[in-house]
C-alpha atoms as a PDB file:
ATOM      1  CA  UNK A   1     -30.893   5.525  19.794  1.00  0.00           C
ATOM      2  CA  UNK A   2     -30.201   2.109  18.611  1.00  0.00           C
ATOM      3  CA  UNK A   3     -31.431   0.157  21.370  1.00  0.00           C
ATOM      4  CA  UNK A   4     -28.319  -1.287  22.706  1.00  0.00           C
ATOM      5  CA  UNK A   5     -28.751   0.917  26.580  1.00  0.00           C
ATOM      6  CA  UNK A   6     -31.396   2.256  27.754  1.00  0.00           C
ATOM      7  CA  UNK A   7     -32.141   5.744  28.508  1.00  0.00           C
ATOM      8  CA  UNK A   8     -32.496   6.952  32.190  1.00  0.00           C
ATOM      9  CA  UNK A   9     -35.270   9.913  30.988  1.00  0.00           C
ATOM     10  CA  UNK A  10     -36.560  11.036  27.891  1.00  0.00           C
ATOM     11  CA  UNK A  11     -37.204   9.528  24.230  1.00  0.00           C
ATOM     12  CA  UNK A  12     -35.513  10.121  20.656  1.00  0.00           C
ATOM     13  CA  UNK A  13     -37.939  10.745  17.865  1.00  0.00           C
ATOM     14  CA  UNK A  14     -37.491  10.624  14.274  1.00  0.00           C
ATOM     15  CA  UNK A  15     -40.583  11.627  11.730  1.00  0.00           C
ATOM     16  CA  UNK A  16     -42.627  12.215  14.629  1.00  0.00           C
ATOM     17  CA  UNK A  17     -42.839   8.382  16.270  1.00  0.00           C
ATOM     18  CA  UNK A  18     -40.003   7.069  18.753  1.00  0.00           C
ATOM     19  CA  UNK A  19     -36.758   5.699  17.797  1.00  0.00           C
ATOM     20  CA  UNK A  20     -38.377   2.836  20.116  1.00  0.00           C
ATOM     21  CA  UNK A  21     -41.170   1.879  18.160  1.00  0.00           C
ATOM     22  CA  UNK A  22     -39.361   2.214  14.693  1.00  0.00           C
ATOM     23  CA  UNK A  23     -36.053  -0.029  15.572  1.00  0.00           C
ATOM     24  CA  UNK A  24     -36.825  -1.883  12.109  1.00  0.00           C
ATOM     25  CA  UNK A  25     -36.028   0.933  10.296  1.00  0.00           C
ATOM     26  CA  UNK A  26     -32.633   1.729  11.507  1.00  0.00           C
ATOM     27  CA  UNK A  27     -29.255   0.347  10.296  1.00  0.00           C
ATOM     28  CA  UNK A  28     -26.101   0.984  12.770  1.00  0.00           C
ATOM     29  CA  UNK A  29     -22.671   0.806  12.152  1.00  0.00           C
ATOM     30  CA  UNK A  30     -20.496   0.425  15.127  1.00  0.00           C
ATOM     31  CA  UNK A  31     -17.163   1.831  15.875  1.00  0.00           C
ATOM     32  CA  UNK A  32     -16.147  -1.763  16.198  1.00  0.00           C
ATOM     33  CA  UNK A  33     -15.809  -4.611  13.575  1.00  0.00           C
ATOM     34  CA  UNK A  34     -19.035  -7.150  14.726  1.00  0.00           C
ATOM     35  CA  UNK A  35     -18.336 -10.089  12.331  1.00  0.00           C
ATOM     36  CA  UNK A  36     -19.229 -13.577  12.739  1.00  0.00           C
ATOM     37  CA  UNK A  37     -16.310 -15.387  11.792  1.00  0.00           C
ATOM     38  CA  UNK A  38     -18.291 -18.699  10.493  1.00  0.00           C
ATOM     39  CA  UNK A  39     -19.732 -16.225   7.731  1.00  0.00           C
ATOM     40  CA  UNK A  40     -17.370 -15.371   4.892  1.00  0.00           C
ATOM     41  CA  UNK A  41     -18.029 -11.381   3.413  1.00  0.00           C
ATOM     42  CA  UNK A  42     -20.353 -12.368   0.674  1.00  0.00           C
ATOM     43  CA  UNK A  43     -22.423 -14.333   3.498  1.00  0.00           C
ATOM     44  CA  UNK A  44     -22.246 -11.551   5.993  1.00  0.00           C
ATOM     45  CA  UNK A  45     -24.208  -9.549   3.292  1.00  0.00           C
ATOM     46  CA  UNK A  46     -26.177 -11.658   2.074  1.00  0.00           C
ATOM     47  CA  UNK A  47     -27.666 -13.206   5.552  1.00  0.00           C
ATOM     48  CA  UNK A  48     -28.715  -9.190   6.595  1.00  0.00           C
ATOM     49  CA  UNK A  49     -30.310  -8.370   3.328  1.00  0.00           C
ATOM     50  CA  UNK A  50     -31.916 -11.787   4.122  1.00  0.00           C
ATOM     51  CA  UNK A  51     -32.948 -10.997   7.358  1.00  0.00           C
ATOM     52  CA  UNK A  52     -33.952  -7.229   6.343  1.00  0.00           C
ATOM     53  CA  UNK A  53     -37.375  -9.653   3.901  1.00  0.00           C
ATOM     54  CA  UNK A  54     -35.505 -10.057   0.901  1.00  0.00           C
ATOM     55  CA  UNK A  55     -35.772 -13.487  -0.563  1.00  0.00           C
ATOM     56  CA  UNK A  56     -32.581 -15.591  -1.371  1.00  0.00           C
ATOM     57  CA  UNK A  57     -32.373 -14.493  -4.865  1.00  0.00           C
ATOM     58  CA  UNK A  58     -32.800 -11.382  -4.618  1.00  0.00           C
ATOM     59  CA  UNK A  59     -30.223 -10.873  -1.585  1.00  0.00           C
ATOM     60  CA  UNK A  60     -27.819 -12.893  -3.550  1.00  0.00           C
ATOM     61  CA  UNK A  61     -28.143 -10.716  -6.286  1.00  0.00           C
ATOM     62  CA  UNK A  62     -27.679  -7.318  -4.684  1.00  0.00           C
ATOM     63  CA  UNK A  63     -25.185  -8.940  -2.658  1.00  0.00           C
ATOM     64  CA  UNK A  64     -22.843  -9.146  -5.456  1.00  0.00           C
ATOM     65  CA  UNK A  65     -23.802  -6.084  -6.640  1.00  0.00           C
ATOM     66  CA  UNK A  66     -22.754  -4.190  -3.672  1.00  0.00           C
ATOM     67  CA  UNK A  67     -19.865  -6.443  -3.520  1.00  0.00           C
ATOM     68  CA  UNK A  68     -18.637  -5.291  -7.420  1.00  0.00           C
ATOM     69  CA  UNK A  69     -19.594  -2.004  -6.701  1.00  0.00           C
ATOM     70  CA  UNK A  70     -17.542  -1.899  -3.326  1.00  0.00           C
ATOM     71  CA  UNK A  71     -14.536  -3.636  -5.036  1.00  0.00           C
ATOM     72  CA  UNK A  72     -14.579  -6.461  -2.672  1.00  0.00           C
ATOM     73  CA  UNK A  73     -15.204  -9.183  -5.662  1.00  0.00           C
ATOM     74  CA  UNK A  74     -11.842 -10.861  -4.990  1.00  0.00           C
ATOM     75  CA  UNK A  75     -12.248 -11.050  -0.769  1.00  0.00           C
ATOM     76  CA  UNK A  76     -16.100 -12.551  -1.291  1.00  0.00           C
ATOM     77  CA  UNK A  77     -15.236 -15.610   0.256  1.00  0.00           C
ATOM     78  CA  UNK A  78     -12.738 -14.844   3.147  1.00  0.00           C
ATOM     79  CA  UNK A  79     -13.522 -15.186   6.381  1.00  0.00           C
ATOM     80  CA  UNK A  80     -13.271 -11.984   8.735  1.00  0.00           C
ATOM     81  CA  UNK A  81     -10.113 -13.170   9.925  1.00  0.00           C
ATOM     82  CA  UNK A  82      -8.413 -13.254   6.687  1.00  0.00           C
ATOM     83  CA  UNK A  83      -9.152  -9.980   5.853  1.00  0.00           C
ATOM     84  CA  UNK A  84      -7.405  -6.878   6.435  1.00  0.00           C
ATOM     85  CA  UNK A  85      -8.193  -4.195   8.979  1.00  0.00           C
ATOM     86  CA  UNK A  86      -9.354  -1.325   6.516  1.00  0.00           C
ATOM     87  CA  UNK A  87     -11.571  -4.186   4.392  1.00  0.00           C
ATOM     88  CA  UNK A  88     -13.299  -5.065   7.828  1.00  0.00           C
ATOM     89  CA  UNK A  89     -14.218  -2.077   8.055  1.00  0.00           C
ATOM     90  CA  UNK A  90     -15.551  -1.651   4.732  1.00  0.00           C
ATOM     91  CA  UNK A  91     -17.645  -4.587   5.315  1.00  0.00           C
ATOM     92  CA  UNK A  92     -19.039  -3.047   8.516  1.00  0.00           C
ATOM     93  CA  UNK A  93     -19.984  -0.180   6.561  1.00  0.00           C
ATOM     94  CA  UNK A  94     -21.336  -2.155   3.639  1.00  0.00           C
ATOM     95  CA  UNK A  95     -23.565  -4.025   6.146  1.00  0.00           C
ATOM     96  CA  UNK A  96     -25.366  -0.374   7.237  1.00  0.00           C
ATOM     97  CA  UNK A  97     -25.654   0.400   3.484  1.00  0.00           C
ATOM     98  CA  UNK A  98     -26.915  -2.644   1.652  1.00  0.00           C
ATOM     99  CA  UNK A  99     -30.737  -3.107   2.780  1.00  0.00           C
ATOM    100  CA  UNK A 100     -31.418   0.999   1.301  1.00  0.00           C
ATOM    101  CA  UNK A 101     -32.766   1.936   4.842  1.00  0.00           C
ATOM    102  CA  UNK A 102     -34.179   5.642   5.213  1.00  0.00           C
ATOM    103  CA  UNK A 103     -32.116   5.421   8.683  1.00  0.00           C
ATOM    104  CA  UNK A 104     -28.748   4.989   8.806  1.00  0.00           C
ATOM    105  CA  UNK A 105     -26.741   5.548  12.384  1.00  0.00           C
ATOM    106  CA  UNK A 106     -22.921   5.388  12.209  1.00  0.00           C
ATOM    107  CA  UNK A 107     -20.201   5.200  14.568  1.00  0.00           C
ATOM    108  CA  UNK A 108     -16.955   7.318  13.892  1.00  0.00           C
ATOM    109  CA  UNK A 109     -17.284   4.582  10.088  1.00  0.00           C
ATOM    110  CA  UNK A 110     -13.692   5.918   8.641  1.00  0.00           C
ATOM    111  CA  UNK A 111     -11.619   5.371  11.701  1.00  0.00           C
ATOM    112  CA  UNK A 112      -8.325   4.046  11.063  1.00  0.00           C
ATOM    113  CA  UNK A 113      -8.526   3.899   7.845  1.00  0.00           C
ATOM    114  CA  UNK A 114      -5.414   4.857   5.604  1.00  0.00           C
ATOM    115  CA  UNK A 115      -6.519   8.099   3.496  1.00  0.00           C
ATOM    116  CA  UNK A 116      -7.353   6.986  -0.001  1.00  0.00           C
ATOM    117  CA  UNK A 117      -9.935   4.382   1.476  1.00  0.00           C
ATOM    118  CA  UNK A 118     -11.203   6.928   3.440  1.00  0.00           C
ATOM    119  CA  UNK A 119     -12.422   9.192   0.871  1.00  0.00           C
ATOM    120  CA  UNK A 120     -13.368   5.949  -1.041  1.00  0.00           C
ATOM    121  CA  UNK A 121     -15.752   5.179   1.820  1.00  0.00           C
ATOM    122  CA  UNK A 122     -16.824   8.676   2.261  1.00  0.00           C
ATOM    123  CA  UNK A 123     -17.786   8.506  -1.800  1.00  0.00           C
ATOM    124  CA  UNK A 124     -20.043   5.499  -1.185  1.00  0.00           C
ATOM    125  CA  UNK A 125     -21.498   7.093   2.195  1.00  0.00           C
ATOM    126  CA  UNK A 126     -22.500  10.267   0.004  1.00  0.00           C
ATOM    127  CA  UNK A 127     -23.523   7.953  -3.004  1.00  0.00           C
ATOM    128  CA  UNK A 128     -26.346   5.778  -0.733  1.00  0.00           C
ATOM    129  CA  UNK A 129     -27.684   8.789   1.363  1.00  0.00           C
ATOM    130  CA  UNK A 130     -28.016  10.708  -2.465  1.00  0.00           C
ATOM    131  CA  UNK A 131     -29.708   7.490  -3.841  1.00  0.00           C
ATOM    132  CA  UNK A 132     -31.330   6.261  -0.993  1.00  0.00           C
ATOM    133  CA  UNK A 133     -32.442   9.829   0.242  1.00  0.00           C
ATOM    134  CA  UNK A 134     -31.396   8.303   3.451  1.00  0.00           C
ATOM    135  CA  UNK A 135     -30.970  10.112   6.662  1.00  0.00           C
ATOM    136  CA  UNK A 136     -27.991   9.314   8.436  1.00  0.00           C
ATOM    137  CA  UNK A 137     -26.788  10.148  11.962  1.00  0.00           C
ATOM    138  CA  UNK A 138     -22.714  10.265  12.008  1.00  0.00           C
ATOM    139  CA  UNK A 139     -20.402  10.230  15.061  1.00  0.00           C
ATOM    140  CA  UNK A 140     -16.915  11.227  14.450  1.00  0.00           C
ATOM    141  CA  UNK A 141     -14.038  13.427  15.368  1.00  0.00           C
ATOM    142  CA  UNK A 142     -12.590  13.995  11.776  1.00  0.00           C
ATOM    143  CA  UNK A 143     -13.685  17.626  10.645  1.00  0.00           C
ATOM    144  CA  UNK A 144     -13.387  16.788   7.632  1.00  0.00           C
ATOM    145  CA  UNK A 145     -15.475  13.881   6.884  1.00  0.00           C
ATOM    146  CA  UNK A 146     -18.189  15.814   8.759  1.00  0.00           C
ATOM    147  CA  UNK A 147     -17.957  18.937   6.469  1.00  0.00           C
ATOM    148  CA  UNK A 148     -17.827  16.757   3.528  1.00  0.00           C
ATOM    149  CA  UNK A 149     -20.899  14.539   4.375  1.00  0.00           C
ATOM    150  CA  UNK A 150     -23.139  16.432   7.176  1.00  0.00           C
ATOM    151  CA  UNK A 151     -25.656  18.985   5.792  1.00  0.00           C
ATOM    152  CA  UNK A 152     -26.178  19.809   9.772  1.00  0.00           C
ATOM    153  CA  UNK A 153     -23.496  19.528  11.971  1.00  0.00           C
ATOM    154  CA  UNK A 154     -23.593  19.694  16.111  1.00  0.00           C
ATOM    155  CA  UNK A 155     -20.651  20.045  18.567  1.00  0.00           C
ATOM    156  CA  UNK A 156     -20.265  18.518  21.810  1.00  0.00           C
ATOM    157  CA  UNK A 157     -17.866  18.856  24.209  1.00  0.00           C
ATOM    158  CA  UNK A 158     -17.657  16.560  27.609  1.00  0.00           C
ATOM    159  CA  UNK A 159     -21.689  15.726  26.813  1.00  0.00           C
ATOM    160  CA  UNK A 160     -22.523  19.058  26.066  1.00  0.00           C
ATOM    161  CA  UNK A 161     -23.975  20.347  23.001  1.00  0.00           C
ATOM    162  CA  UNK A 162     -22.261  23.815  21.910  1.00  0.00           C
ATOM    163  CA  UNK A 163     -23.579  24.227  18.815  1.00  0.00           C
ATOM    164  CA  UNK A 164     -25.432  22.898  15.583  1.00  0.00           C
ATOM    165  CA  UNK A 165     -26.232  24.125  12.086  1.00  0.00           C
ATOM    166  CA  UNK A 166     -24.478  23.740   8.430  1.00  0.00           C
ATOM    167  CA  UNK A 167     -21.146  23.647   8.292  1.00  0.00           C
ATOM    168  CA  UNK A 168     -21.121  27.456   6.734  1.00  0.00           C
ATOM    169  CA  UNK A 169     -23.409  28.591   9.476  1.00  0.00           C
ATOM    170  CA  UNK A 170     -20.935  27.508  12.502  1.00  0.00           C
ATOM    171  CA  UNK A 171     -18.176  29.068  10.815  1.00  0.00           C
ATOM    172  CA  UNK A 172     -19.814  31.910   9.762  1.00  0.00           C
ATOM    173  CA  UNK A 173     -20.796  32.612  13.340  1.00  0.00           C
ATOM    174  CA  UNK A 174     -18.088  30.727  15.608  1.00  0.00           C
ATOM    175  CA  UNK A 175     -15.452  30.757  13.315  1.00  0.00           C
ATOM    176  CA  UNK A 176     -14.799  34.895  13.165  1.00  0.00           C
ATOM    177  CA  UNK A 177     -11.121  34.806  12.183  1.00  0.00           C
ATOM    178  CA  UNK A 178      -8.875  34.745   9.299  1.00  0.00           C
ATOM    179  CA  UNK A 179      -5.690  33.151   8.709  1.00  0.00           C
ATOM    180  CA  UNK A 180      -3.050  34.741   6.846  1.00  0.00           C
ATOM    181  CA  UNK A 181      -0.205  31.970   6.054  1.00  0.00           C
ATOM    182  CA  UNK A 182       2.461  33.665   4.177  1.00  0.00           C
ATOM    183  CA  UNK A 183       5.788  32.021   2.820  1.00  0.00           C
ATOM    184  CA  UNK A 184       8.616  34.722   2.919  1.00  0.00           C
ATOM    185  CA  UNK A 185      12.358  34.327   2.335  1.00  0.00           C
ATOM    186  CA  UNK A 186      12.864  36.977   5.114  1.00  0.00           C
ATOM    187  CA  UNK A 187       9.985  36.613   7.647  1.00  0.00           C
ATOM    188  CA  UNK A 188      11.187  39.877  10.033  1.00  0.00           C
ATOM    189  CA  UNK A 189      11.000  41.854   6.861  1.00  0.00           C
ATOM    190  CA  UNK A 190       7.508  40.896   5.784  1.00  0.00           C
ATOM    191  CA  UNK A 191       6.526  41.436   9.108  1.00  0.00           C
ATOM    192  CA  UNK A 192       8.093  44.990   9.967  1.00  0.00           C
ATOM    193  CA  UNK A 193       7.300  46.248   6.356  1.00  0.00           C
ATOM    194  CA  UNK A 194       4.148  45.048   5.503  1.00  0.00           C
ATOM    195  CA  UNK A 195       2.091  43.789   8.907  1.00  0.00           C
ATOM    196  CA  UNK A 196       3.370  46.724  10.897  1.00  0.00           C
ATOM    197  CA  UNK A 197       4.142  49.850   8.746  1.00  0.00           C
ATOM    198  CA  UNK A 198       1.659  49.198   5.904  1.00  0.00           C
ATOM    199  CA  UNK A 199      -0.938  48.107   8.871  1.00  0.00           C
ATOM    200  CA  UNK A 200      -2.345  45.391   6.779  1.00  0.00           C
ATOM    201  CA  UNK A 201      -4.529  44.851   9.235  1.00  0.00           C
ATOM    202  CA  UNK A 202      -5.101  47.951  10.186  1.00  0.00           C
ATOM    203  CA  UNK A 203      -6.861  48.484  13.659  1.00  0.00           C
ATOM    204  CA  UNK A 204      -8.124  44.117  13.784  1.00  0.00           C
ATOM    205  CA  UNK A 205      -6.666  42.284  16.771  1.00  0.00           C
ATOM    206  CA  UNK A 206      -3.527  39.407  14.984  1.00  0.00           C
ATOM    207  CA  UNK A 207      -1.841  36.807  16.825  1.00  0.00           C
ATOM    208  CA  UNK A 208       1.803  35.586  15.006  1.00  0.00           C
ATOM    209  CA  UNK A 209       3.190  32.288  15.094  1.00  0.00           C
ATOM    210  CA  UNK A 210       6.458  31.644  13.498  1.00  0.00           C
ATOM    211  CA  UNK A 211       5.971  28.186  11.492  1.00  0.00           C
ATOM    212  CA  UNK A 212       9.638  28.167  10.499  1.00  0.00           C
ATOM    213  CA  UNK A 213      12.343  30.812   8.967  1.00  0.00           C
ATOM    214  CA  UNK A 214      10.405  31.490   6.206  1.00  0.00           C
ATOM    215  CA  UNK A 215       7.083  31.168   6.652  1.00  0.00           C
ATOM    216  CA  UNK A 216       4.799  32.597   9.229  1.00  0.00           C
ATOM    217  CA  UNK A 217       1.221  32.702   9.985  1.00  0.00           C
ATOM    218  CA  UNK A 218      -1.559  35.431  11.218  1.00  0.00           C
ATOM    219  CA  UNK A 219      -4.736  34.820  13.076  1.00  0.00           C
ATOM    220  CA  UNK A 220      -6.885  37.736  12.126  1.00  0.00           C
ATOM    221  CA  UNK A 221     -10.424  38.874  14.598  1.00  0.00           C
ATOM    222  CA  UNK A 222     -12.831  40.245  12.510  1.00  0.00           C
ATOM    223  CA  UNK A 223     -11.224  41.792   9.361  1.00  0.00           C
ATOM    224  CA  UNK A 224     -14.031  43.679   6.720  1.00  0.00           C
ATOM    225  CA  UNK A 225     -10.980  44.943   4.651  1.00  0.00           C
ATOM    226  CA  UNK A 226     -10.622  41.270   2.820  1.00  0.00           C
ATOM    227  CA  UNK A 227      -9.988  42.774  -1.007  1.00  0.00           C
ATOM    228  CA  UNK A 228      -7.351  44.959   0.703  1.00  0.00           C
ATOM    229  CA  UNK A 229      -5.408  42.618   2.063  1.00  0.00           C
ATOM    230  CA  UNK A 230      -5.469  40.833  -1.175  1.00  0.00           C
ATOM    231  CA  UNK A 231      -4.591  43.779  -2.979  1.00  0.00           C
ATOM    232  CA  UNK A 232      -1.266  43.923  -0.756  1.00  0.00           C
ATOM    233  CA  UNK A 233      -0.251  40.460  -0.594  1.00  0.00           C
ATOM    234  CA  UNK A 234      -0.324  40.126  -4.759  1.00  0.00           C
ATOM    235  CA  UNK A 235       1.639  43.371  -4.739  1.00  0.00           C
ATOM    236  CA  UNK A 236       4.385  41.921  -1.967  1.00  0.00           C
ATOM    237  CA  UNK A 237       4.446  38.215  -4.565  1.00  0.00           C
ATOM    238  CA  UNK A 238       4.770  40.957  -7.667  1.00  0.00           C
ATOM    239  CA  UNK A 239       7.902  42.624  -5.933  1.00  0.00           C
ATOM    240  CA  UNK A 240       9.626  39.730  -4.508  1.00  0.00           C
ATOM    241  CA  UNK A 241       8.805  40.144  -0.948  1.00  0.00           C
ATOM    242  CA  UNK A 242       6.629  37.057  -0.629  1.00  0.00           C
ATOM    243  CA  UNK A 243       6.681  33.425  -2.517  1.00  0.00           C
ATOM    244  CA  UNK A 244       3.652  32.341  -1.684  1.00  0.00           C
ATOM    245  CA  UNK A 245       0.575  33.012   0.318  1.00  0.00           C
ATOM    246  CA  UNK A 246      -3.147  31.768   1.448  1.00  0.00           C
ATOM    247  CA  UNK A 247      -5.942  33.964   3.535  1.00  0.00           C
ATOM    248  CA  UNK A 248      -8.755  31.829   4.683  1.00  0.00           C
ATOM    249  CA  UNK A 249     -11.584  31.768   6.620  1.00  0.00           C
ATOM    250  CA  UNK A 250     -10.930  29.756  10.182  1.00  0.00           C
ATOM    251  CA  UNK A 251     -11.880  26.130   9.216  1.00  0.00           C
ATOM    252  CA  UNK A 252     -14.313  23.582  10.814  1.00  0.00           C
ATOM    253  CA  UNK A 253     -11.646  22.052  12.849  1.00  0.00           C
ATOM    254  CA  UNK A 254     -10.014  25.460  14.366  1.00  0.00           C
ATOM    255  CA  UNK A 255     -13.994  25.934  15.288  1.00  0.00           C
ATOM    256  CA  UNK A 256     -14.084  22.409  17.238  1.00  0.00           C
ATOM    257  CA  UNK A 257     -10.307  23.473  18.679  1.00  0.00           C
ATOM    258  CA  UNK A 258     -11.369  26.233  19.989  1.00  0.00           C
ATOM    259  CA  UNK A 259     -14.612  24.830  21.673  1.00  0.00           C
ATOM    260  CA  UNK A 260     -12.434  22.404  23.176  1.00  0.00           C
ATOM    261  CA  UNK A 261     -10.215  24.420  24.851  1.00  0.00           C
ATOM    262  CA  UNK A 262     -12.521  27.215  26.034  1.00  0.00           C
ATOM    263  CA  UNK A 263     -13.892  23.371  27.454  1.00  0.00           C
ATOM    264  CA  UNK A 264     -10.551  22.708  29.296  1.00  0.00           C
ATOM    265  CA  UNK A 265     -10.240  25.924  30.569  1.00  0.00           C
ATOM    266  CA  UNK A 266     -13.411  26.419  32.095  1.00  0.00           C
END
């Protein structure tokens, strides 16, 4: 999609014209750091808003603009090899943000990174495509960061696409479980009292799994009794049988789990 191999068959298209013929129009983030180390950071932005037809004033302007707004004011002039790891990155990621293209492609752009720059990234990722009204193409493996940023989201397994739509659609329709995750001071109890002779679940299909002596959790196929079951576990917290408790839908990441594994068995 980016030009760097060449496909074997076929052609990418975006607003109806190849991704061939509109390679001007795309900015690409890579999954690895591609810095020139003669540049310092504030020159690394400055020469692709250059190169993107902004004149010299104007791309040292926005330059520090994106700089300030990116916190990065006090690493302007390092070179790449003075900076840090996560700050790299950020540059990377600044690089694929700064000229305001409509097409953005990026390459798993939060890896490594230590949590609160991730979500720091993630706010200027979501702050550019809201701005920009950018289109941007994400690789990644983080669940997360896809349901937080992706308005369409496709699976692939070994090469193969398994499924694609909003985040709510593929767990609406791959994700048909619930997960009970109850905190107990006397799991066996809970469990003989309330999941067995009260039949929370009454006739749905559970799997257990014993997180540690007082807590345990419940996979749940295809419950419609979800009010019920609240009903119950406020009453068990009311009467001392339970501490604490959450019932969930199965999230994004059990989804891509579970594709993954039906993949390994196959």
């Amino acid at each position: 999609m980016v030009g760097i191999n060449k496909p074997d068959r076929g052609e990418t298209y975006y607003c109806g014209l190849p991704f061939s013929k509109n390679k001007k129009e795309i900015r690409y983030c890579p999954q690895e750091d591609t810095l020139w180390n003669e540049f310092t950071l504030f020159e690394h932005i400055e020469m692709f808003l250059y190169l993107r037809g902004y004149s010299k004033k104007n791309a040292k302007k926005i330059a520090k603009k994106f700089i300030r707004y990116c916190h990065l004011t006090e690493h302007k002039n390092k070179m790449p090899y003075e900076l840090s790891g996560g700050t790299r990155r950020k540059l990377n990621i600044l690089i694929a943000l700064c000229c305001s293209s409509s097409k953005i492609i990026m390459d798993e752009p939060s890896a490594g990174m230590d949590p609160s720059t991730r979500h720091y990234i993630w706010d200027i990722i979501k702050d550019t495509i809201q701005n920009n009204k950018s289109s941007v193409i994400m690789s990644t493996h983080s669940m997360e960061e896809a349901e937080l940023l992706c308005n369409r989201i496709a699976i692939m397994v070994k090469g193969r696409l398994k499924c694609i739509g909003s985040p709510e659609h593929i767990k609406m329709k791959f994700g048909n479980t619930y997960i009970l995750d109850v905190h107990t001071n006397n799991v066996e109890k809970f469990h003989n009292e309330i999941i067995v002779k009260r039949q929370i679940f009454e006739k749905s299909r559970y799997t257990r799994e014993d997180k540690s002596s007082y807590r345990v959790k419940y996979e749940v196929k295809n419950t419609n009794k979800i009010s019920h079951i609240f009903e119950i576990m406020e009453s068990c917290r009311n009467e001392g049988l339970i501490t604490d408790y959450s019932y969930s839908q199965t999230s994004l990441e059990q989804v891509f789990l579970n594709f993954a594994l039906n993949a390994s068995n196959e």
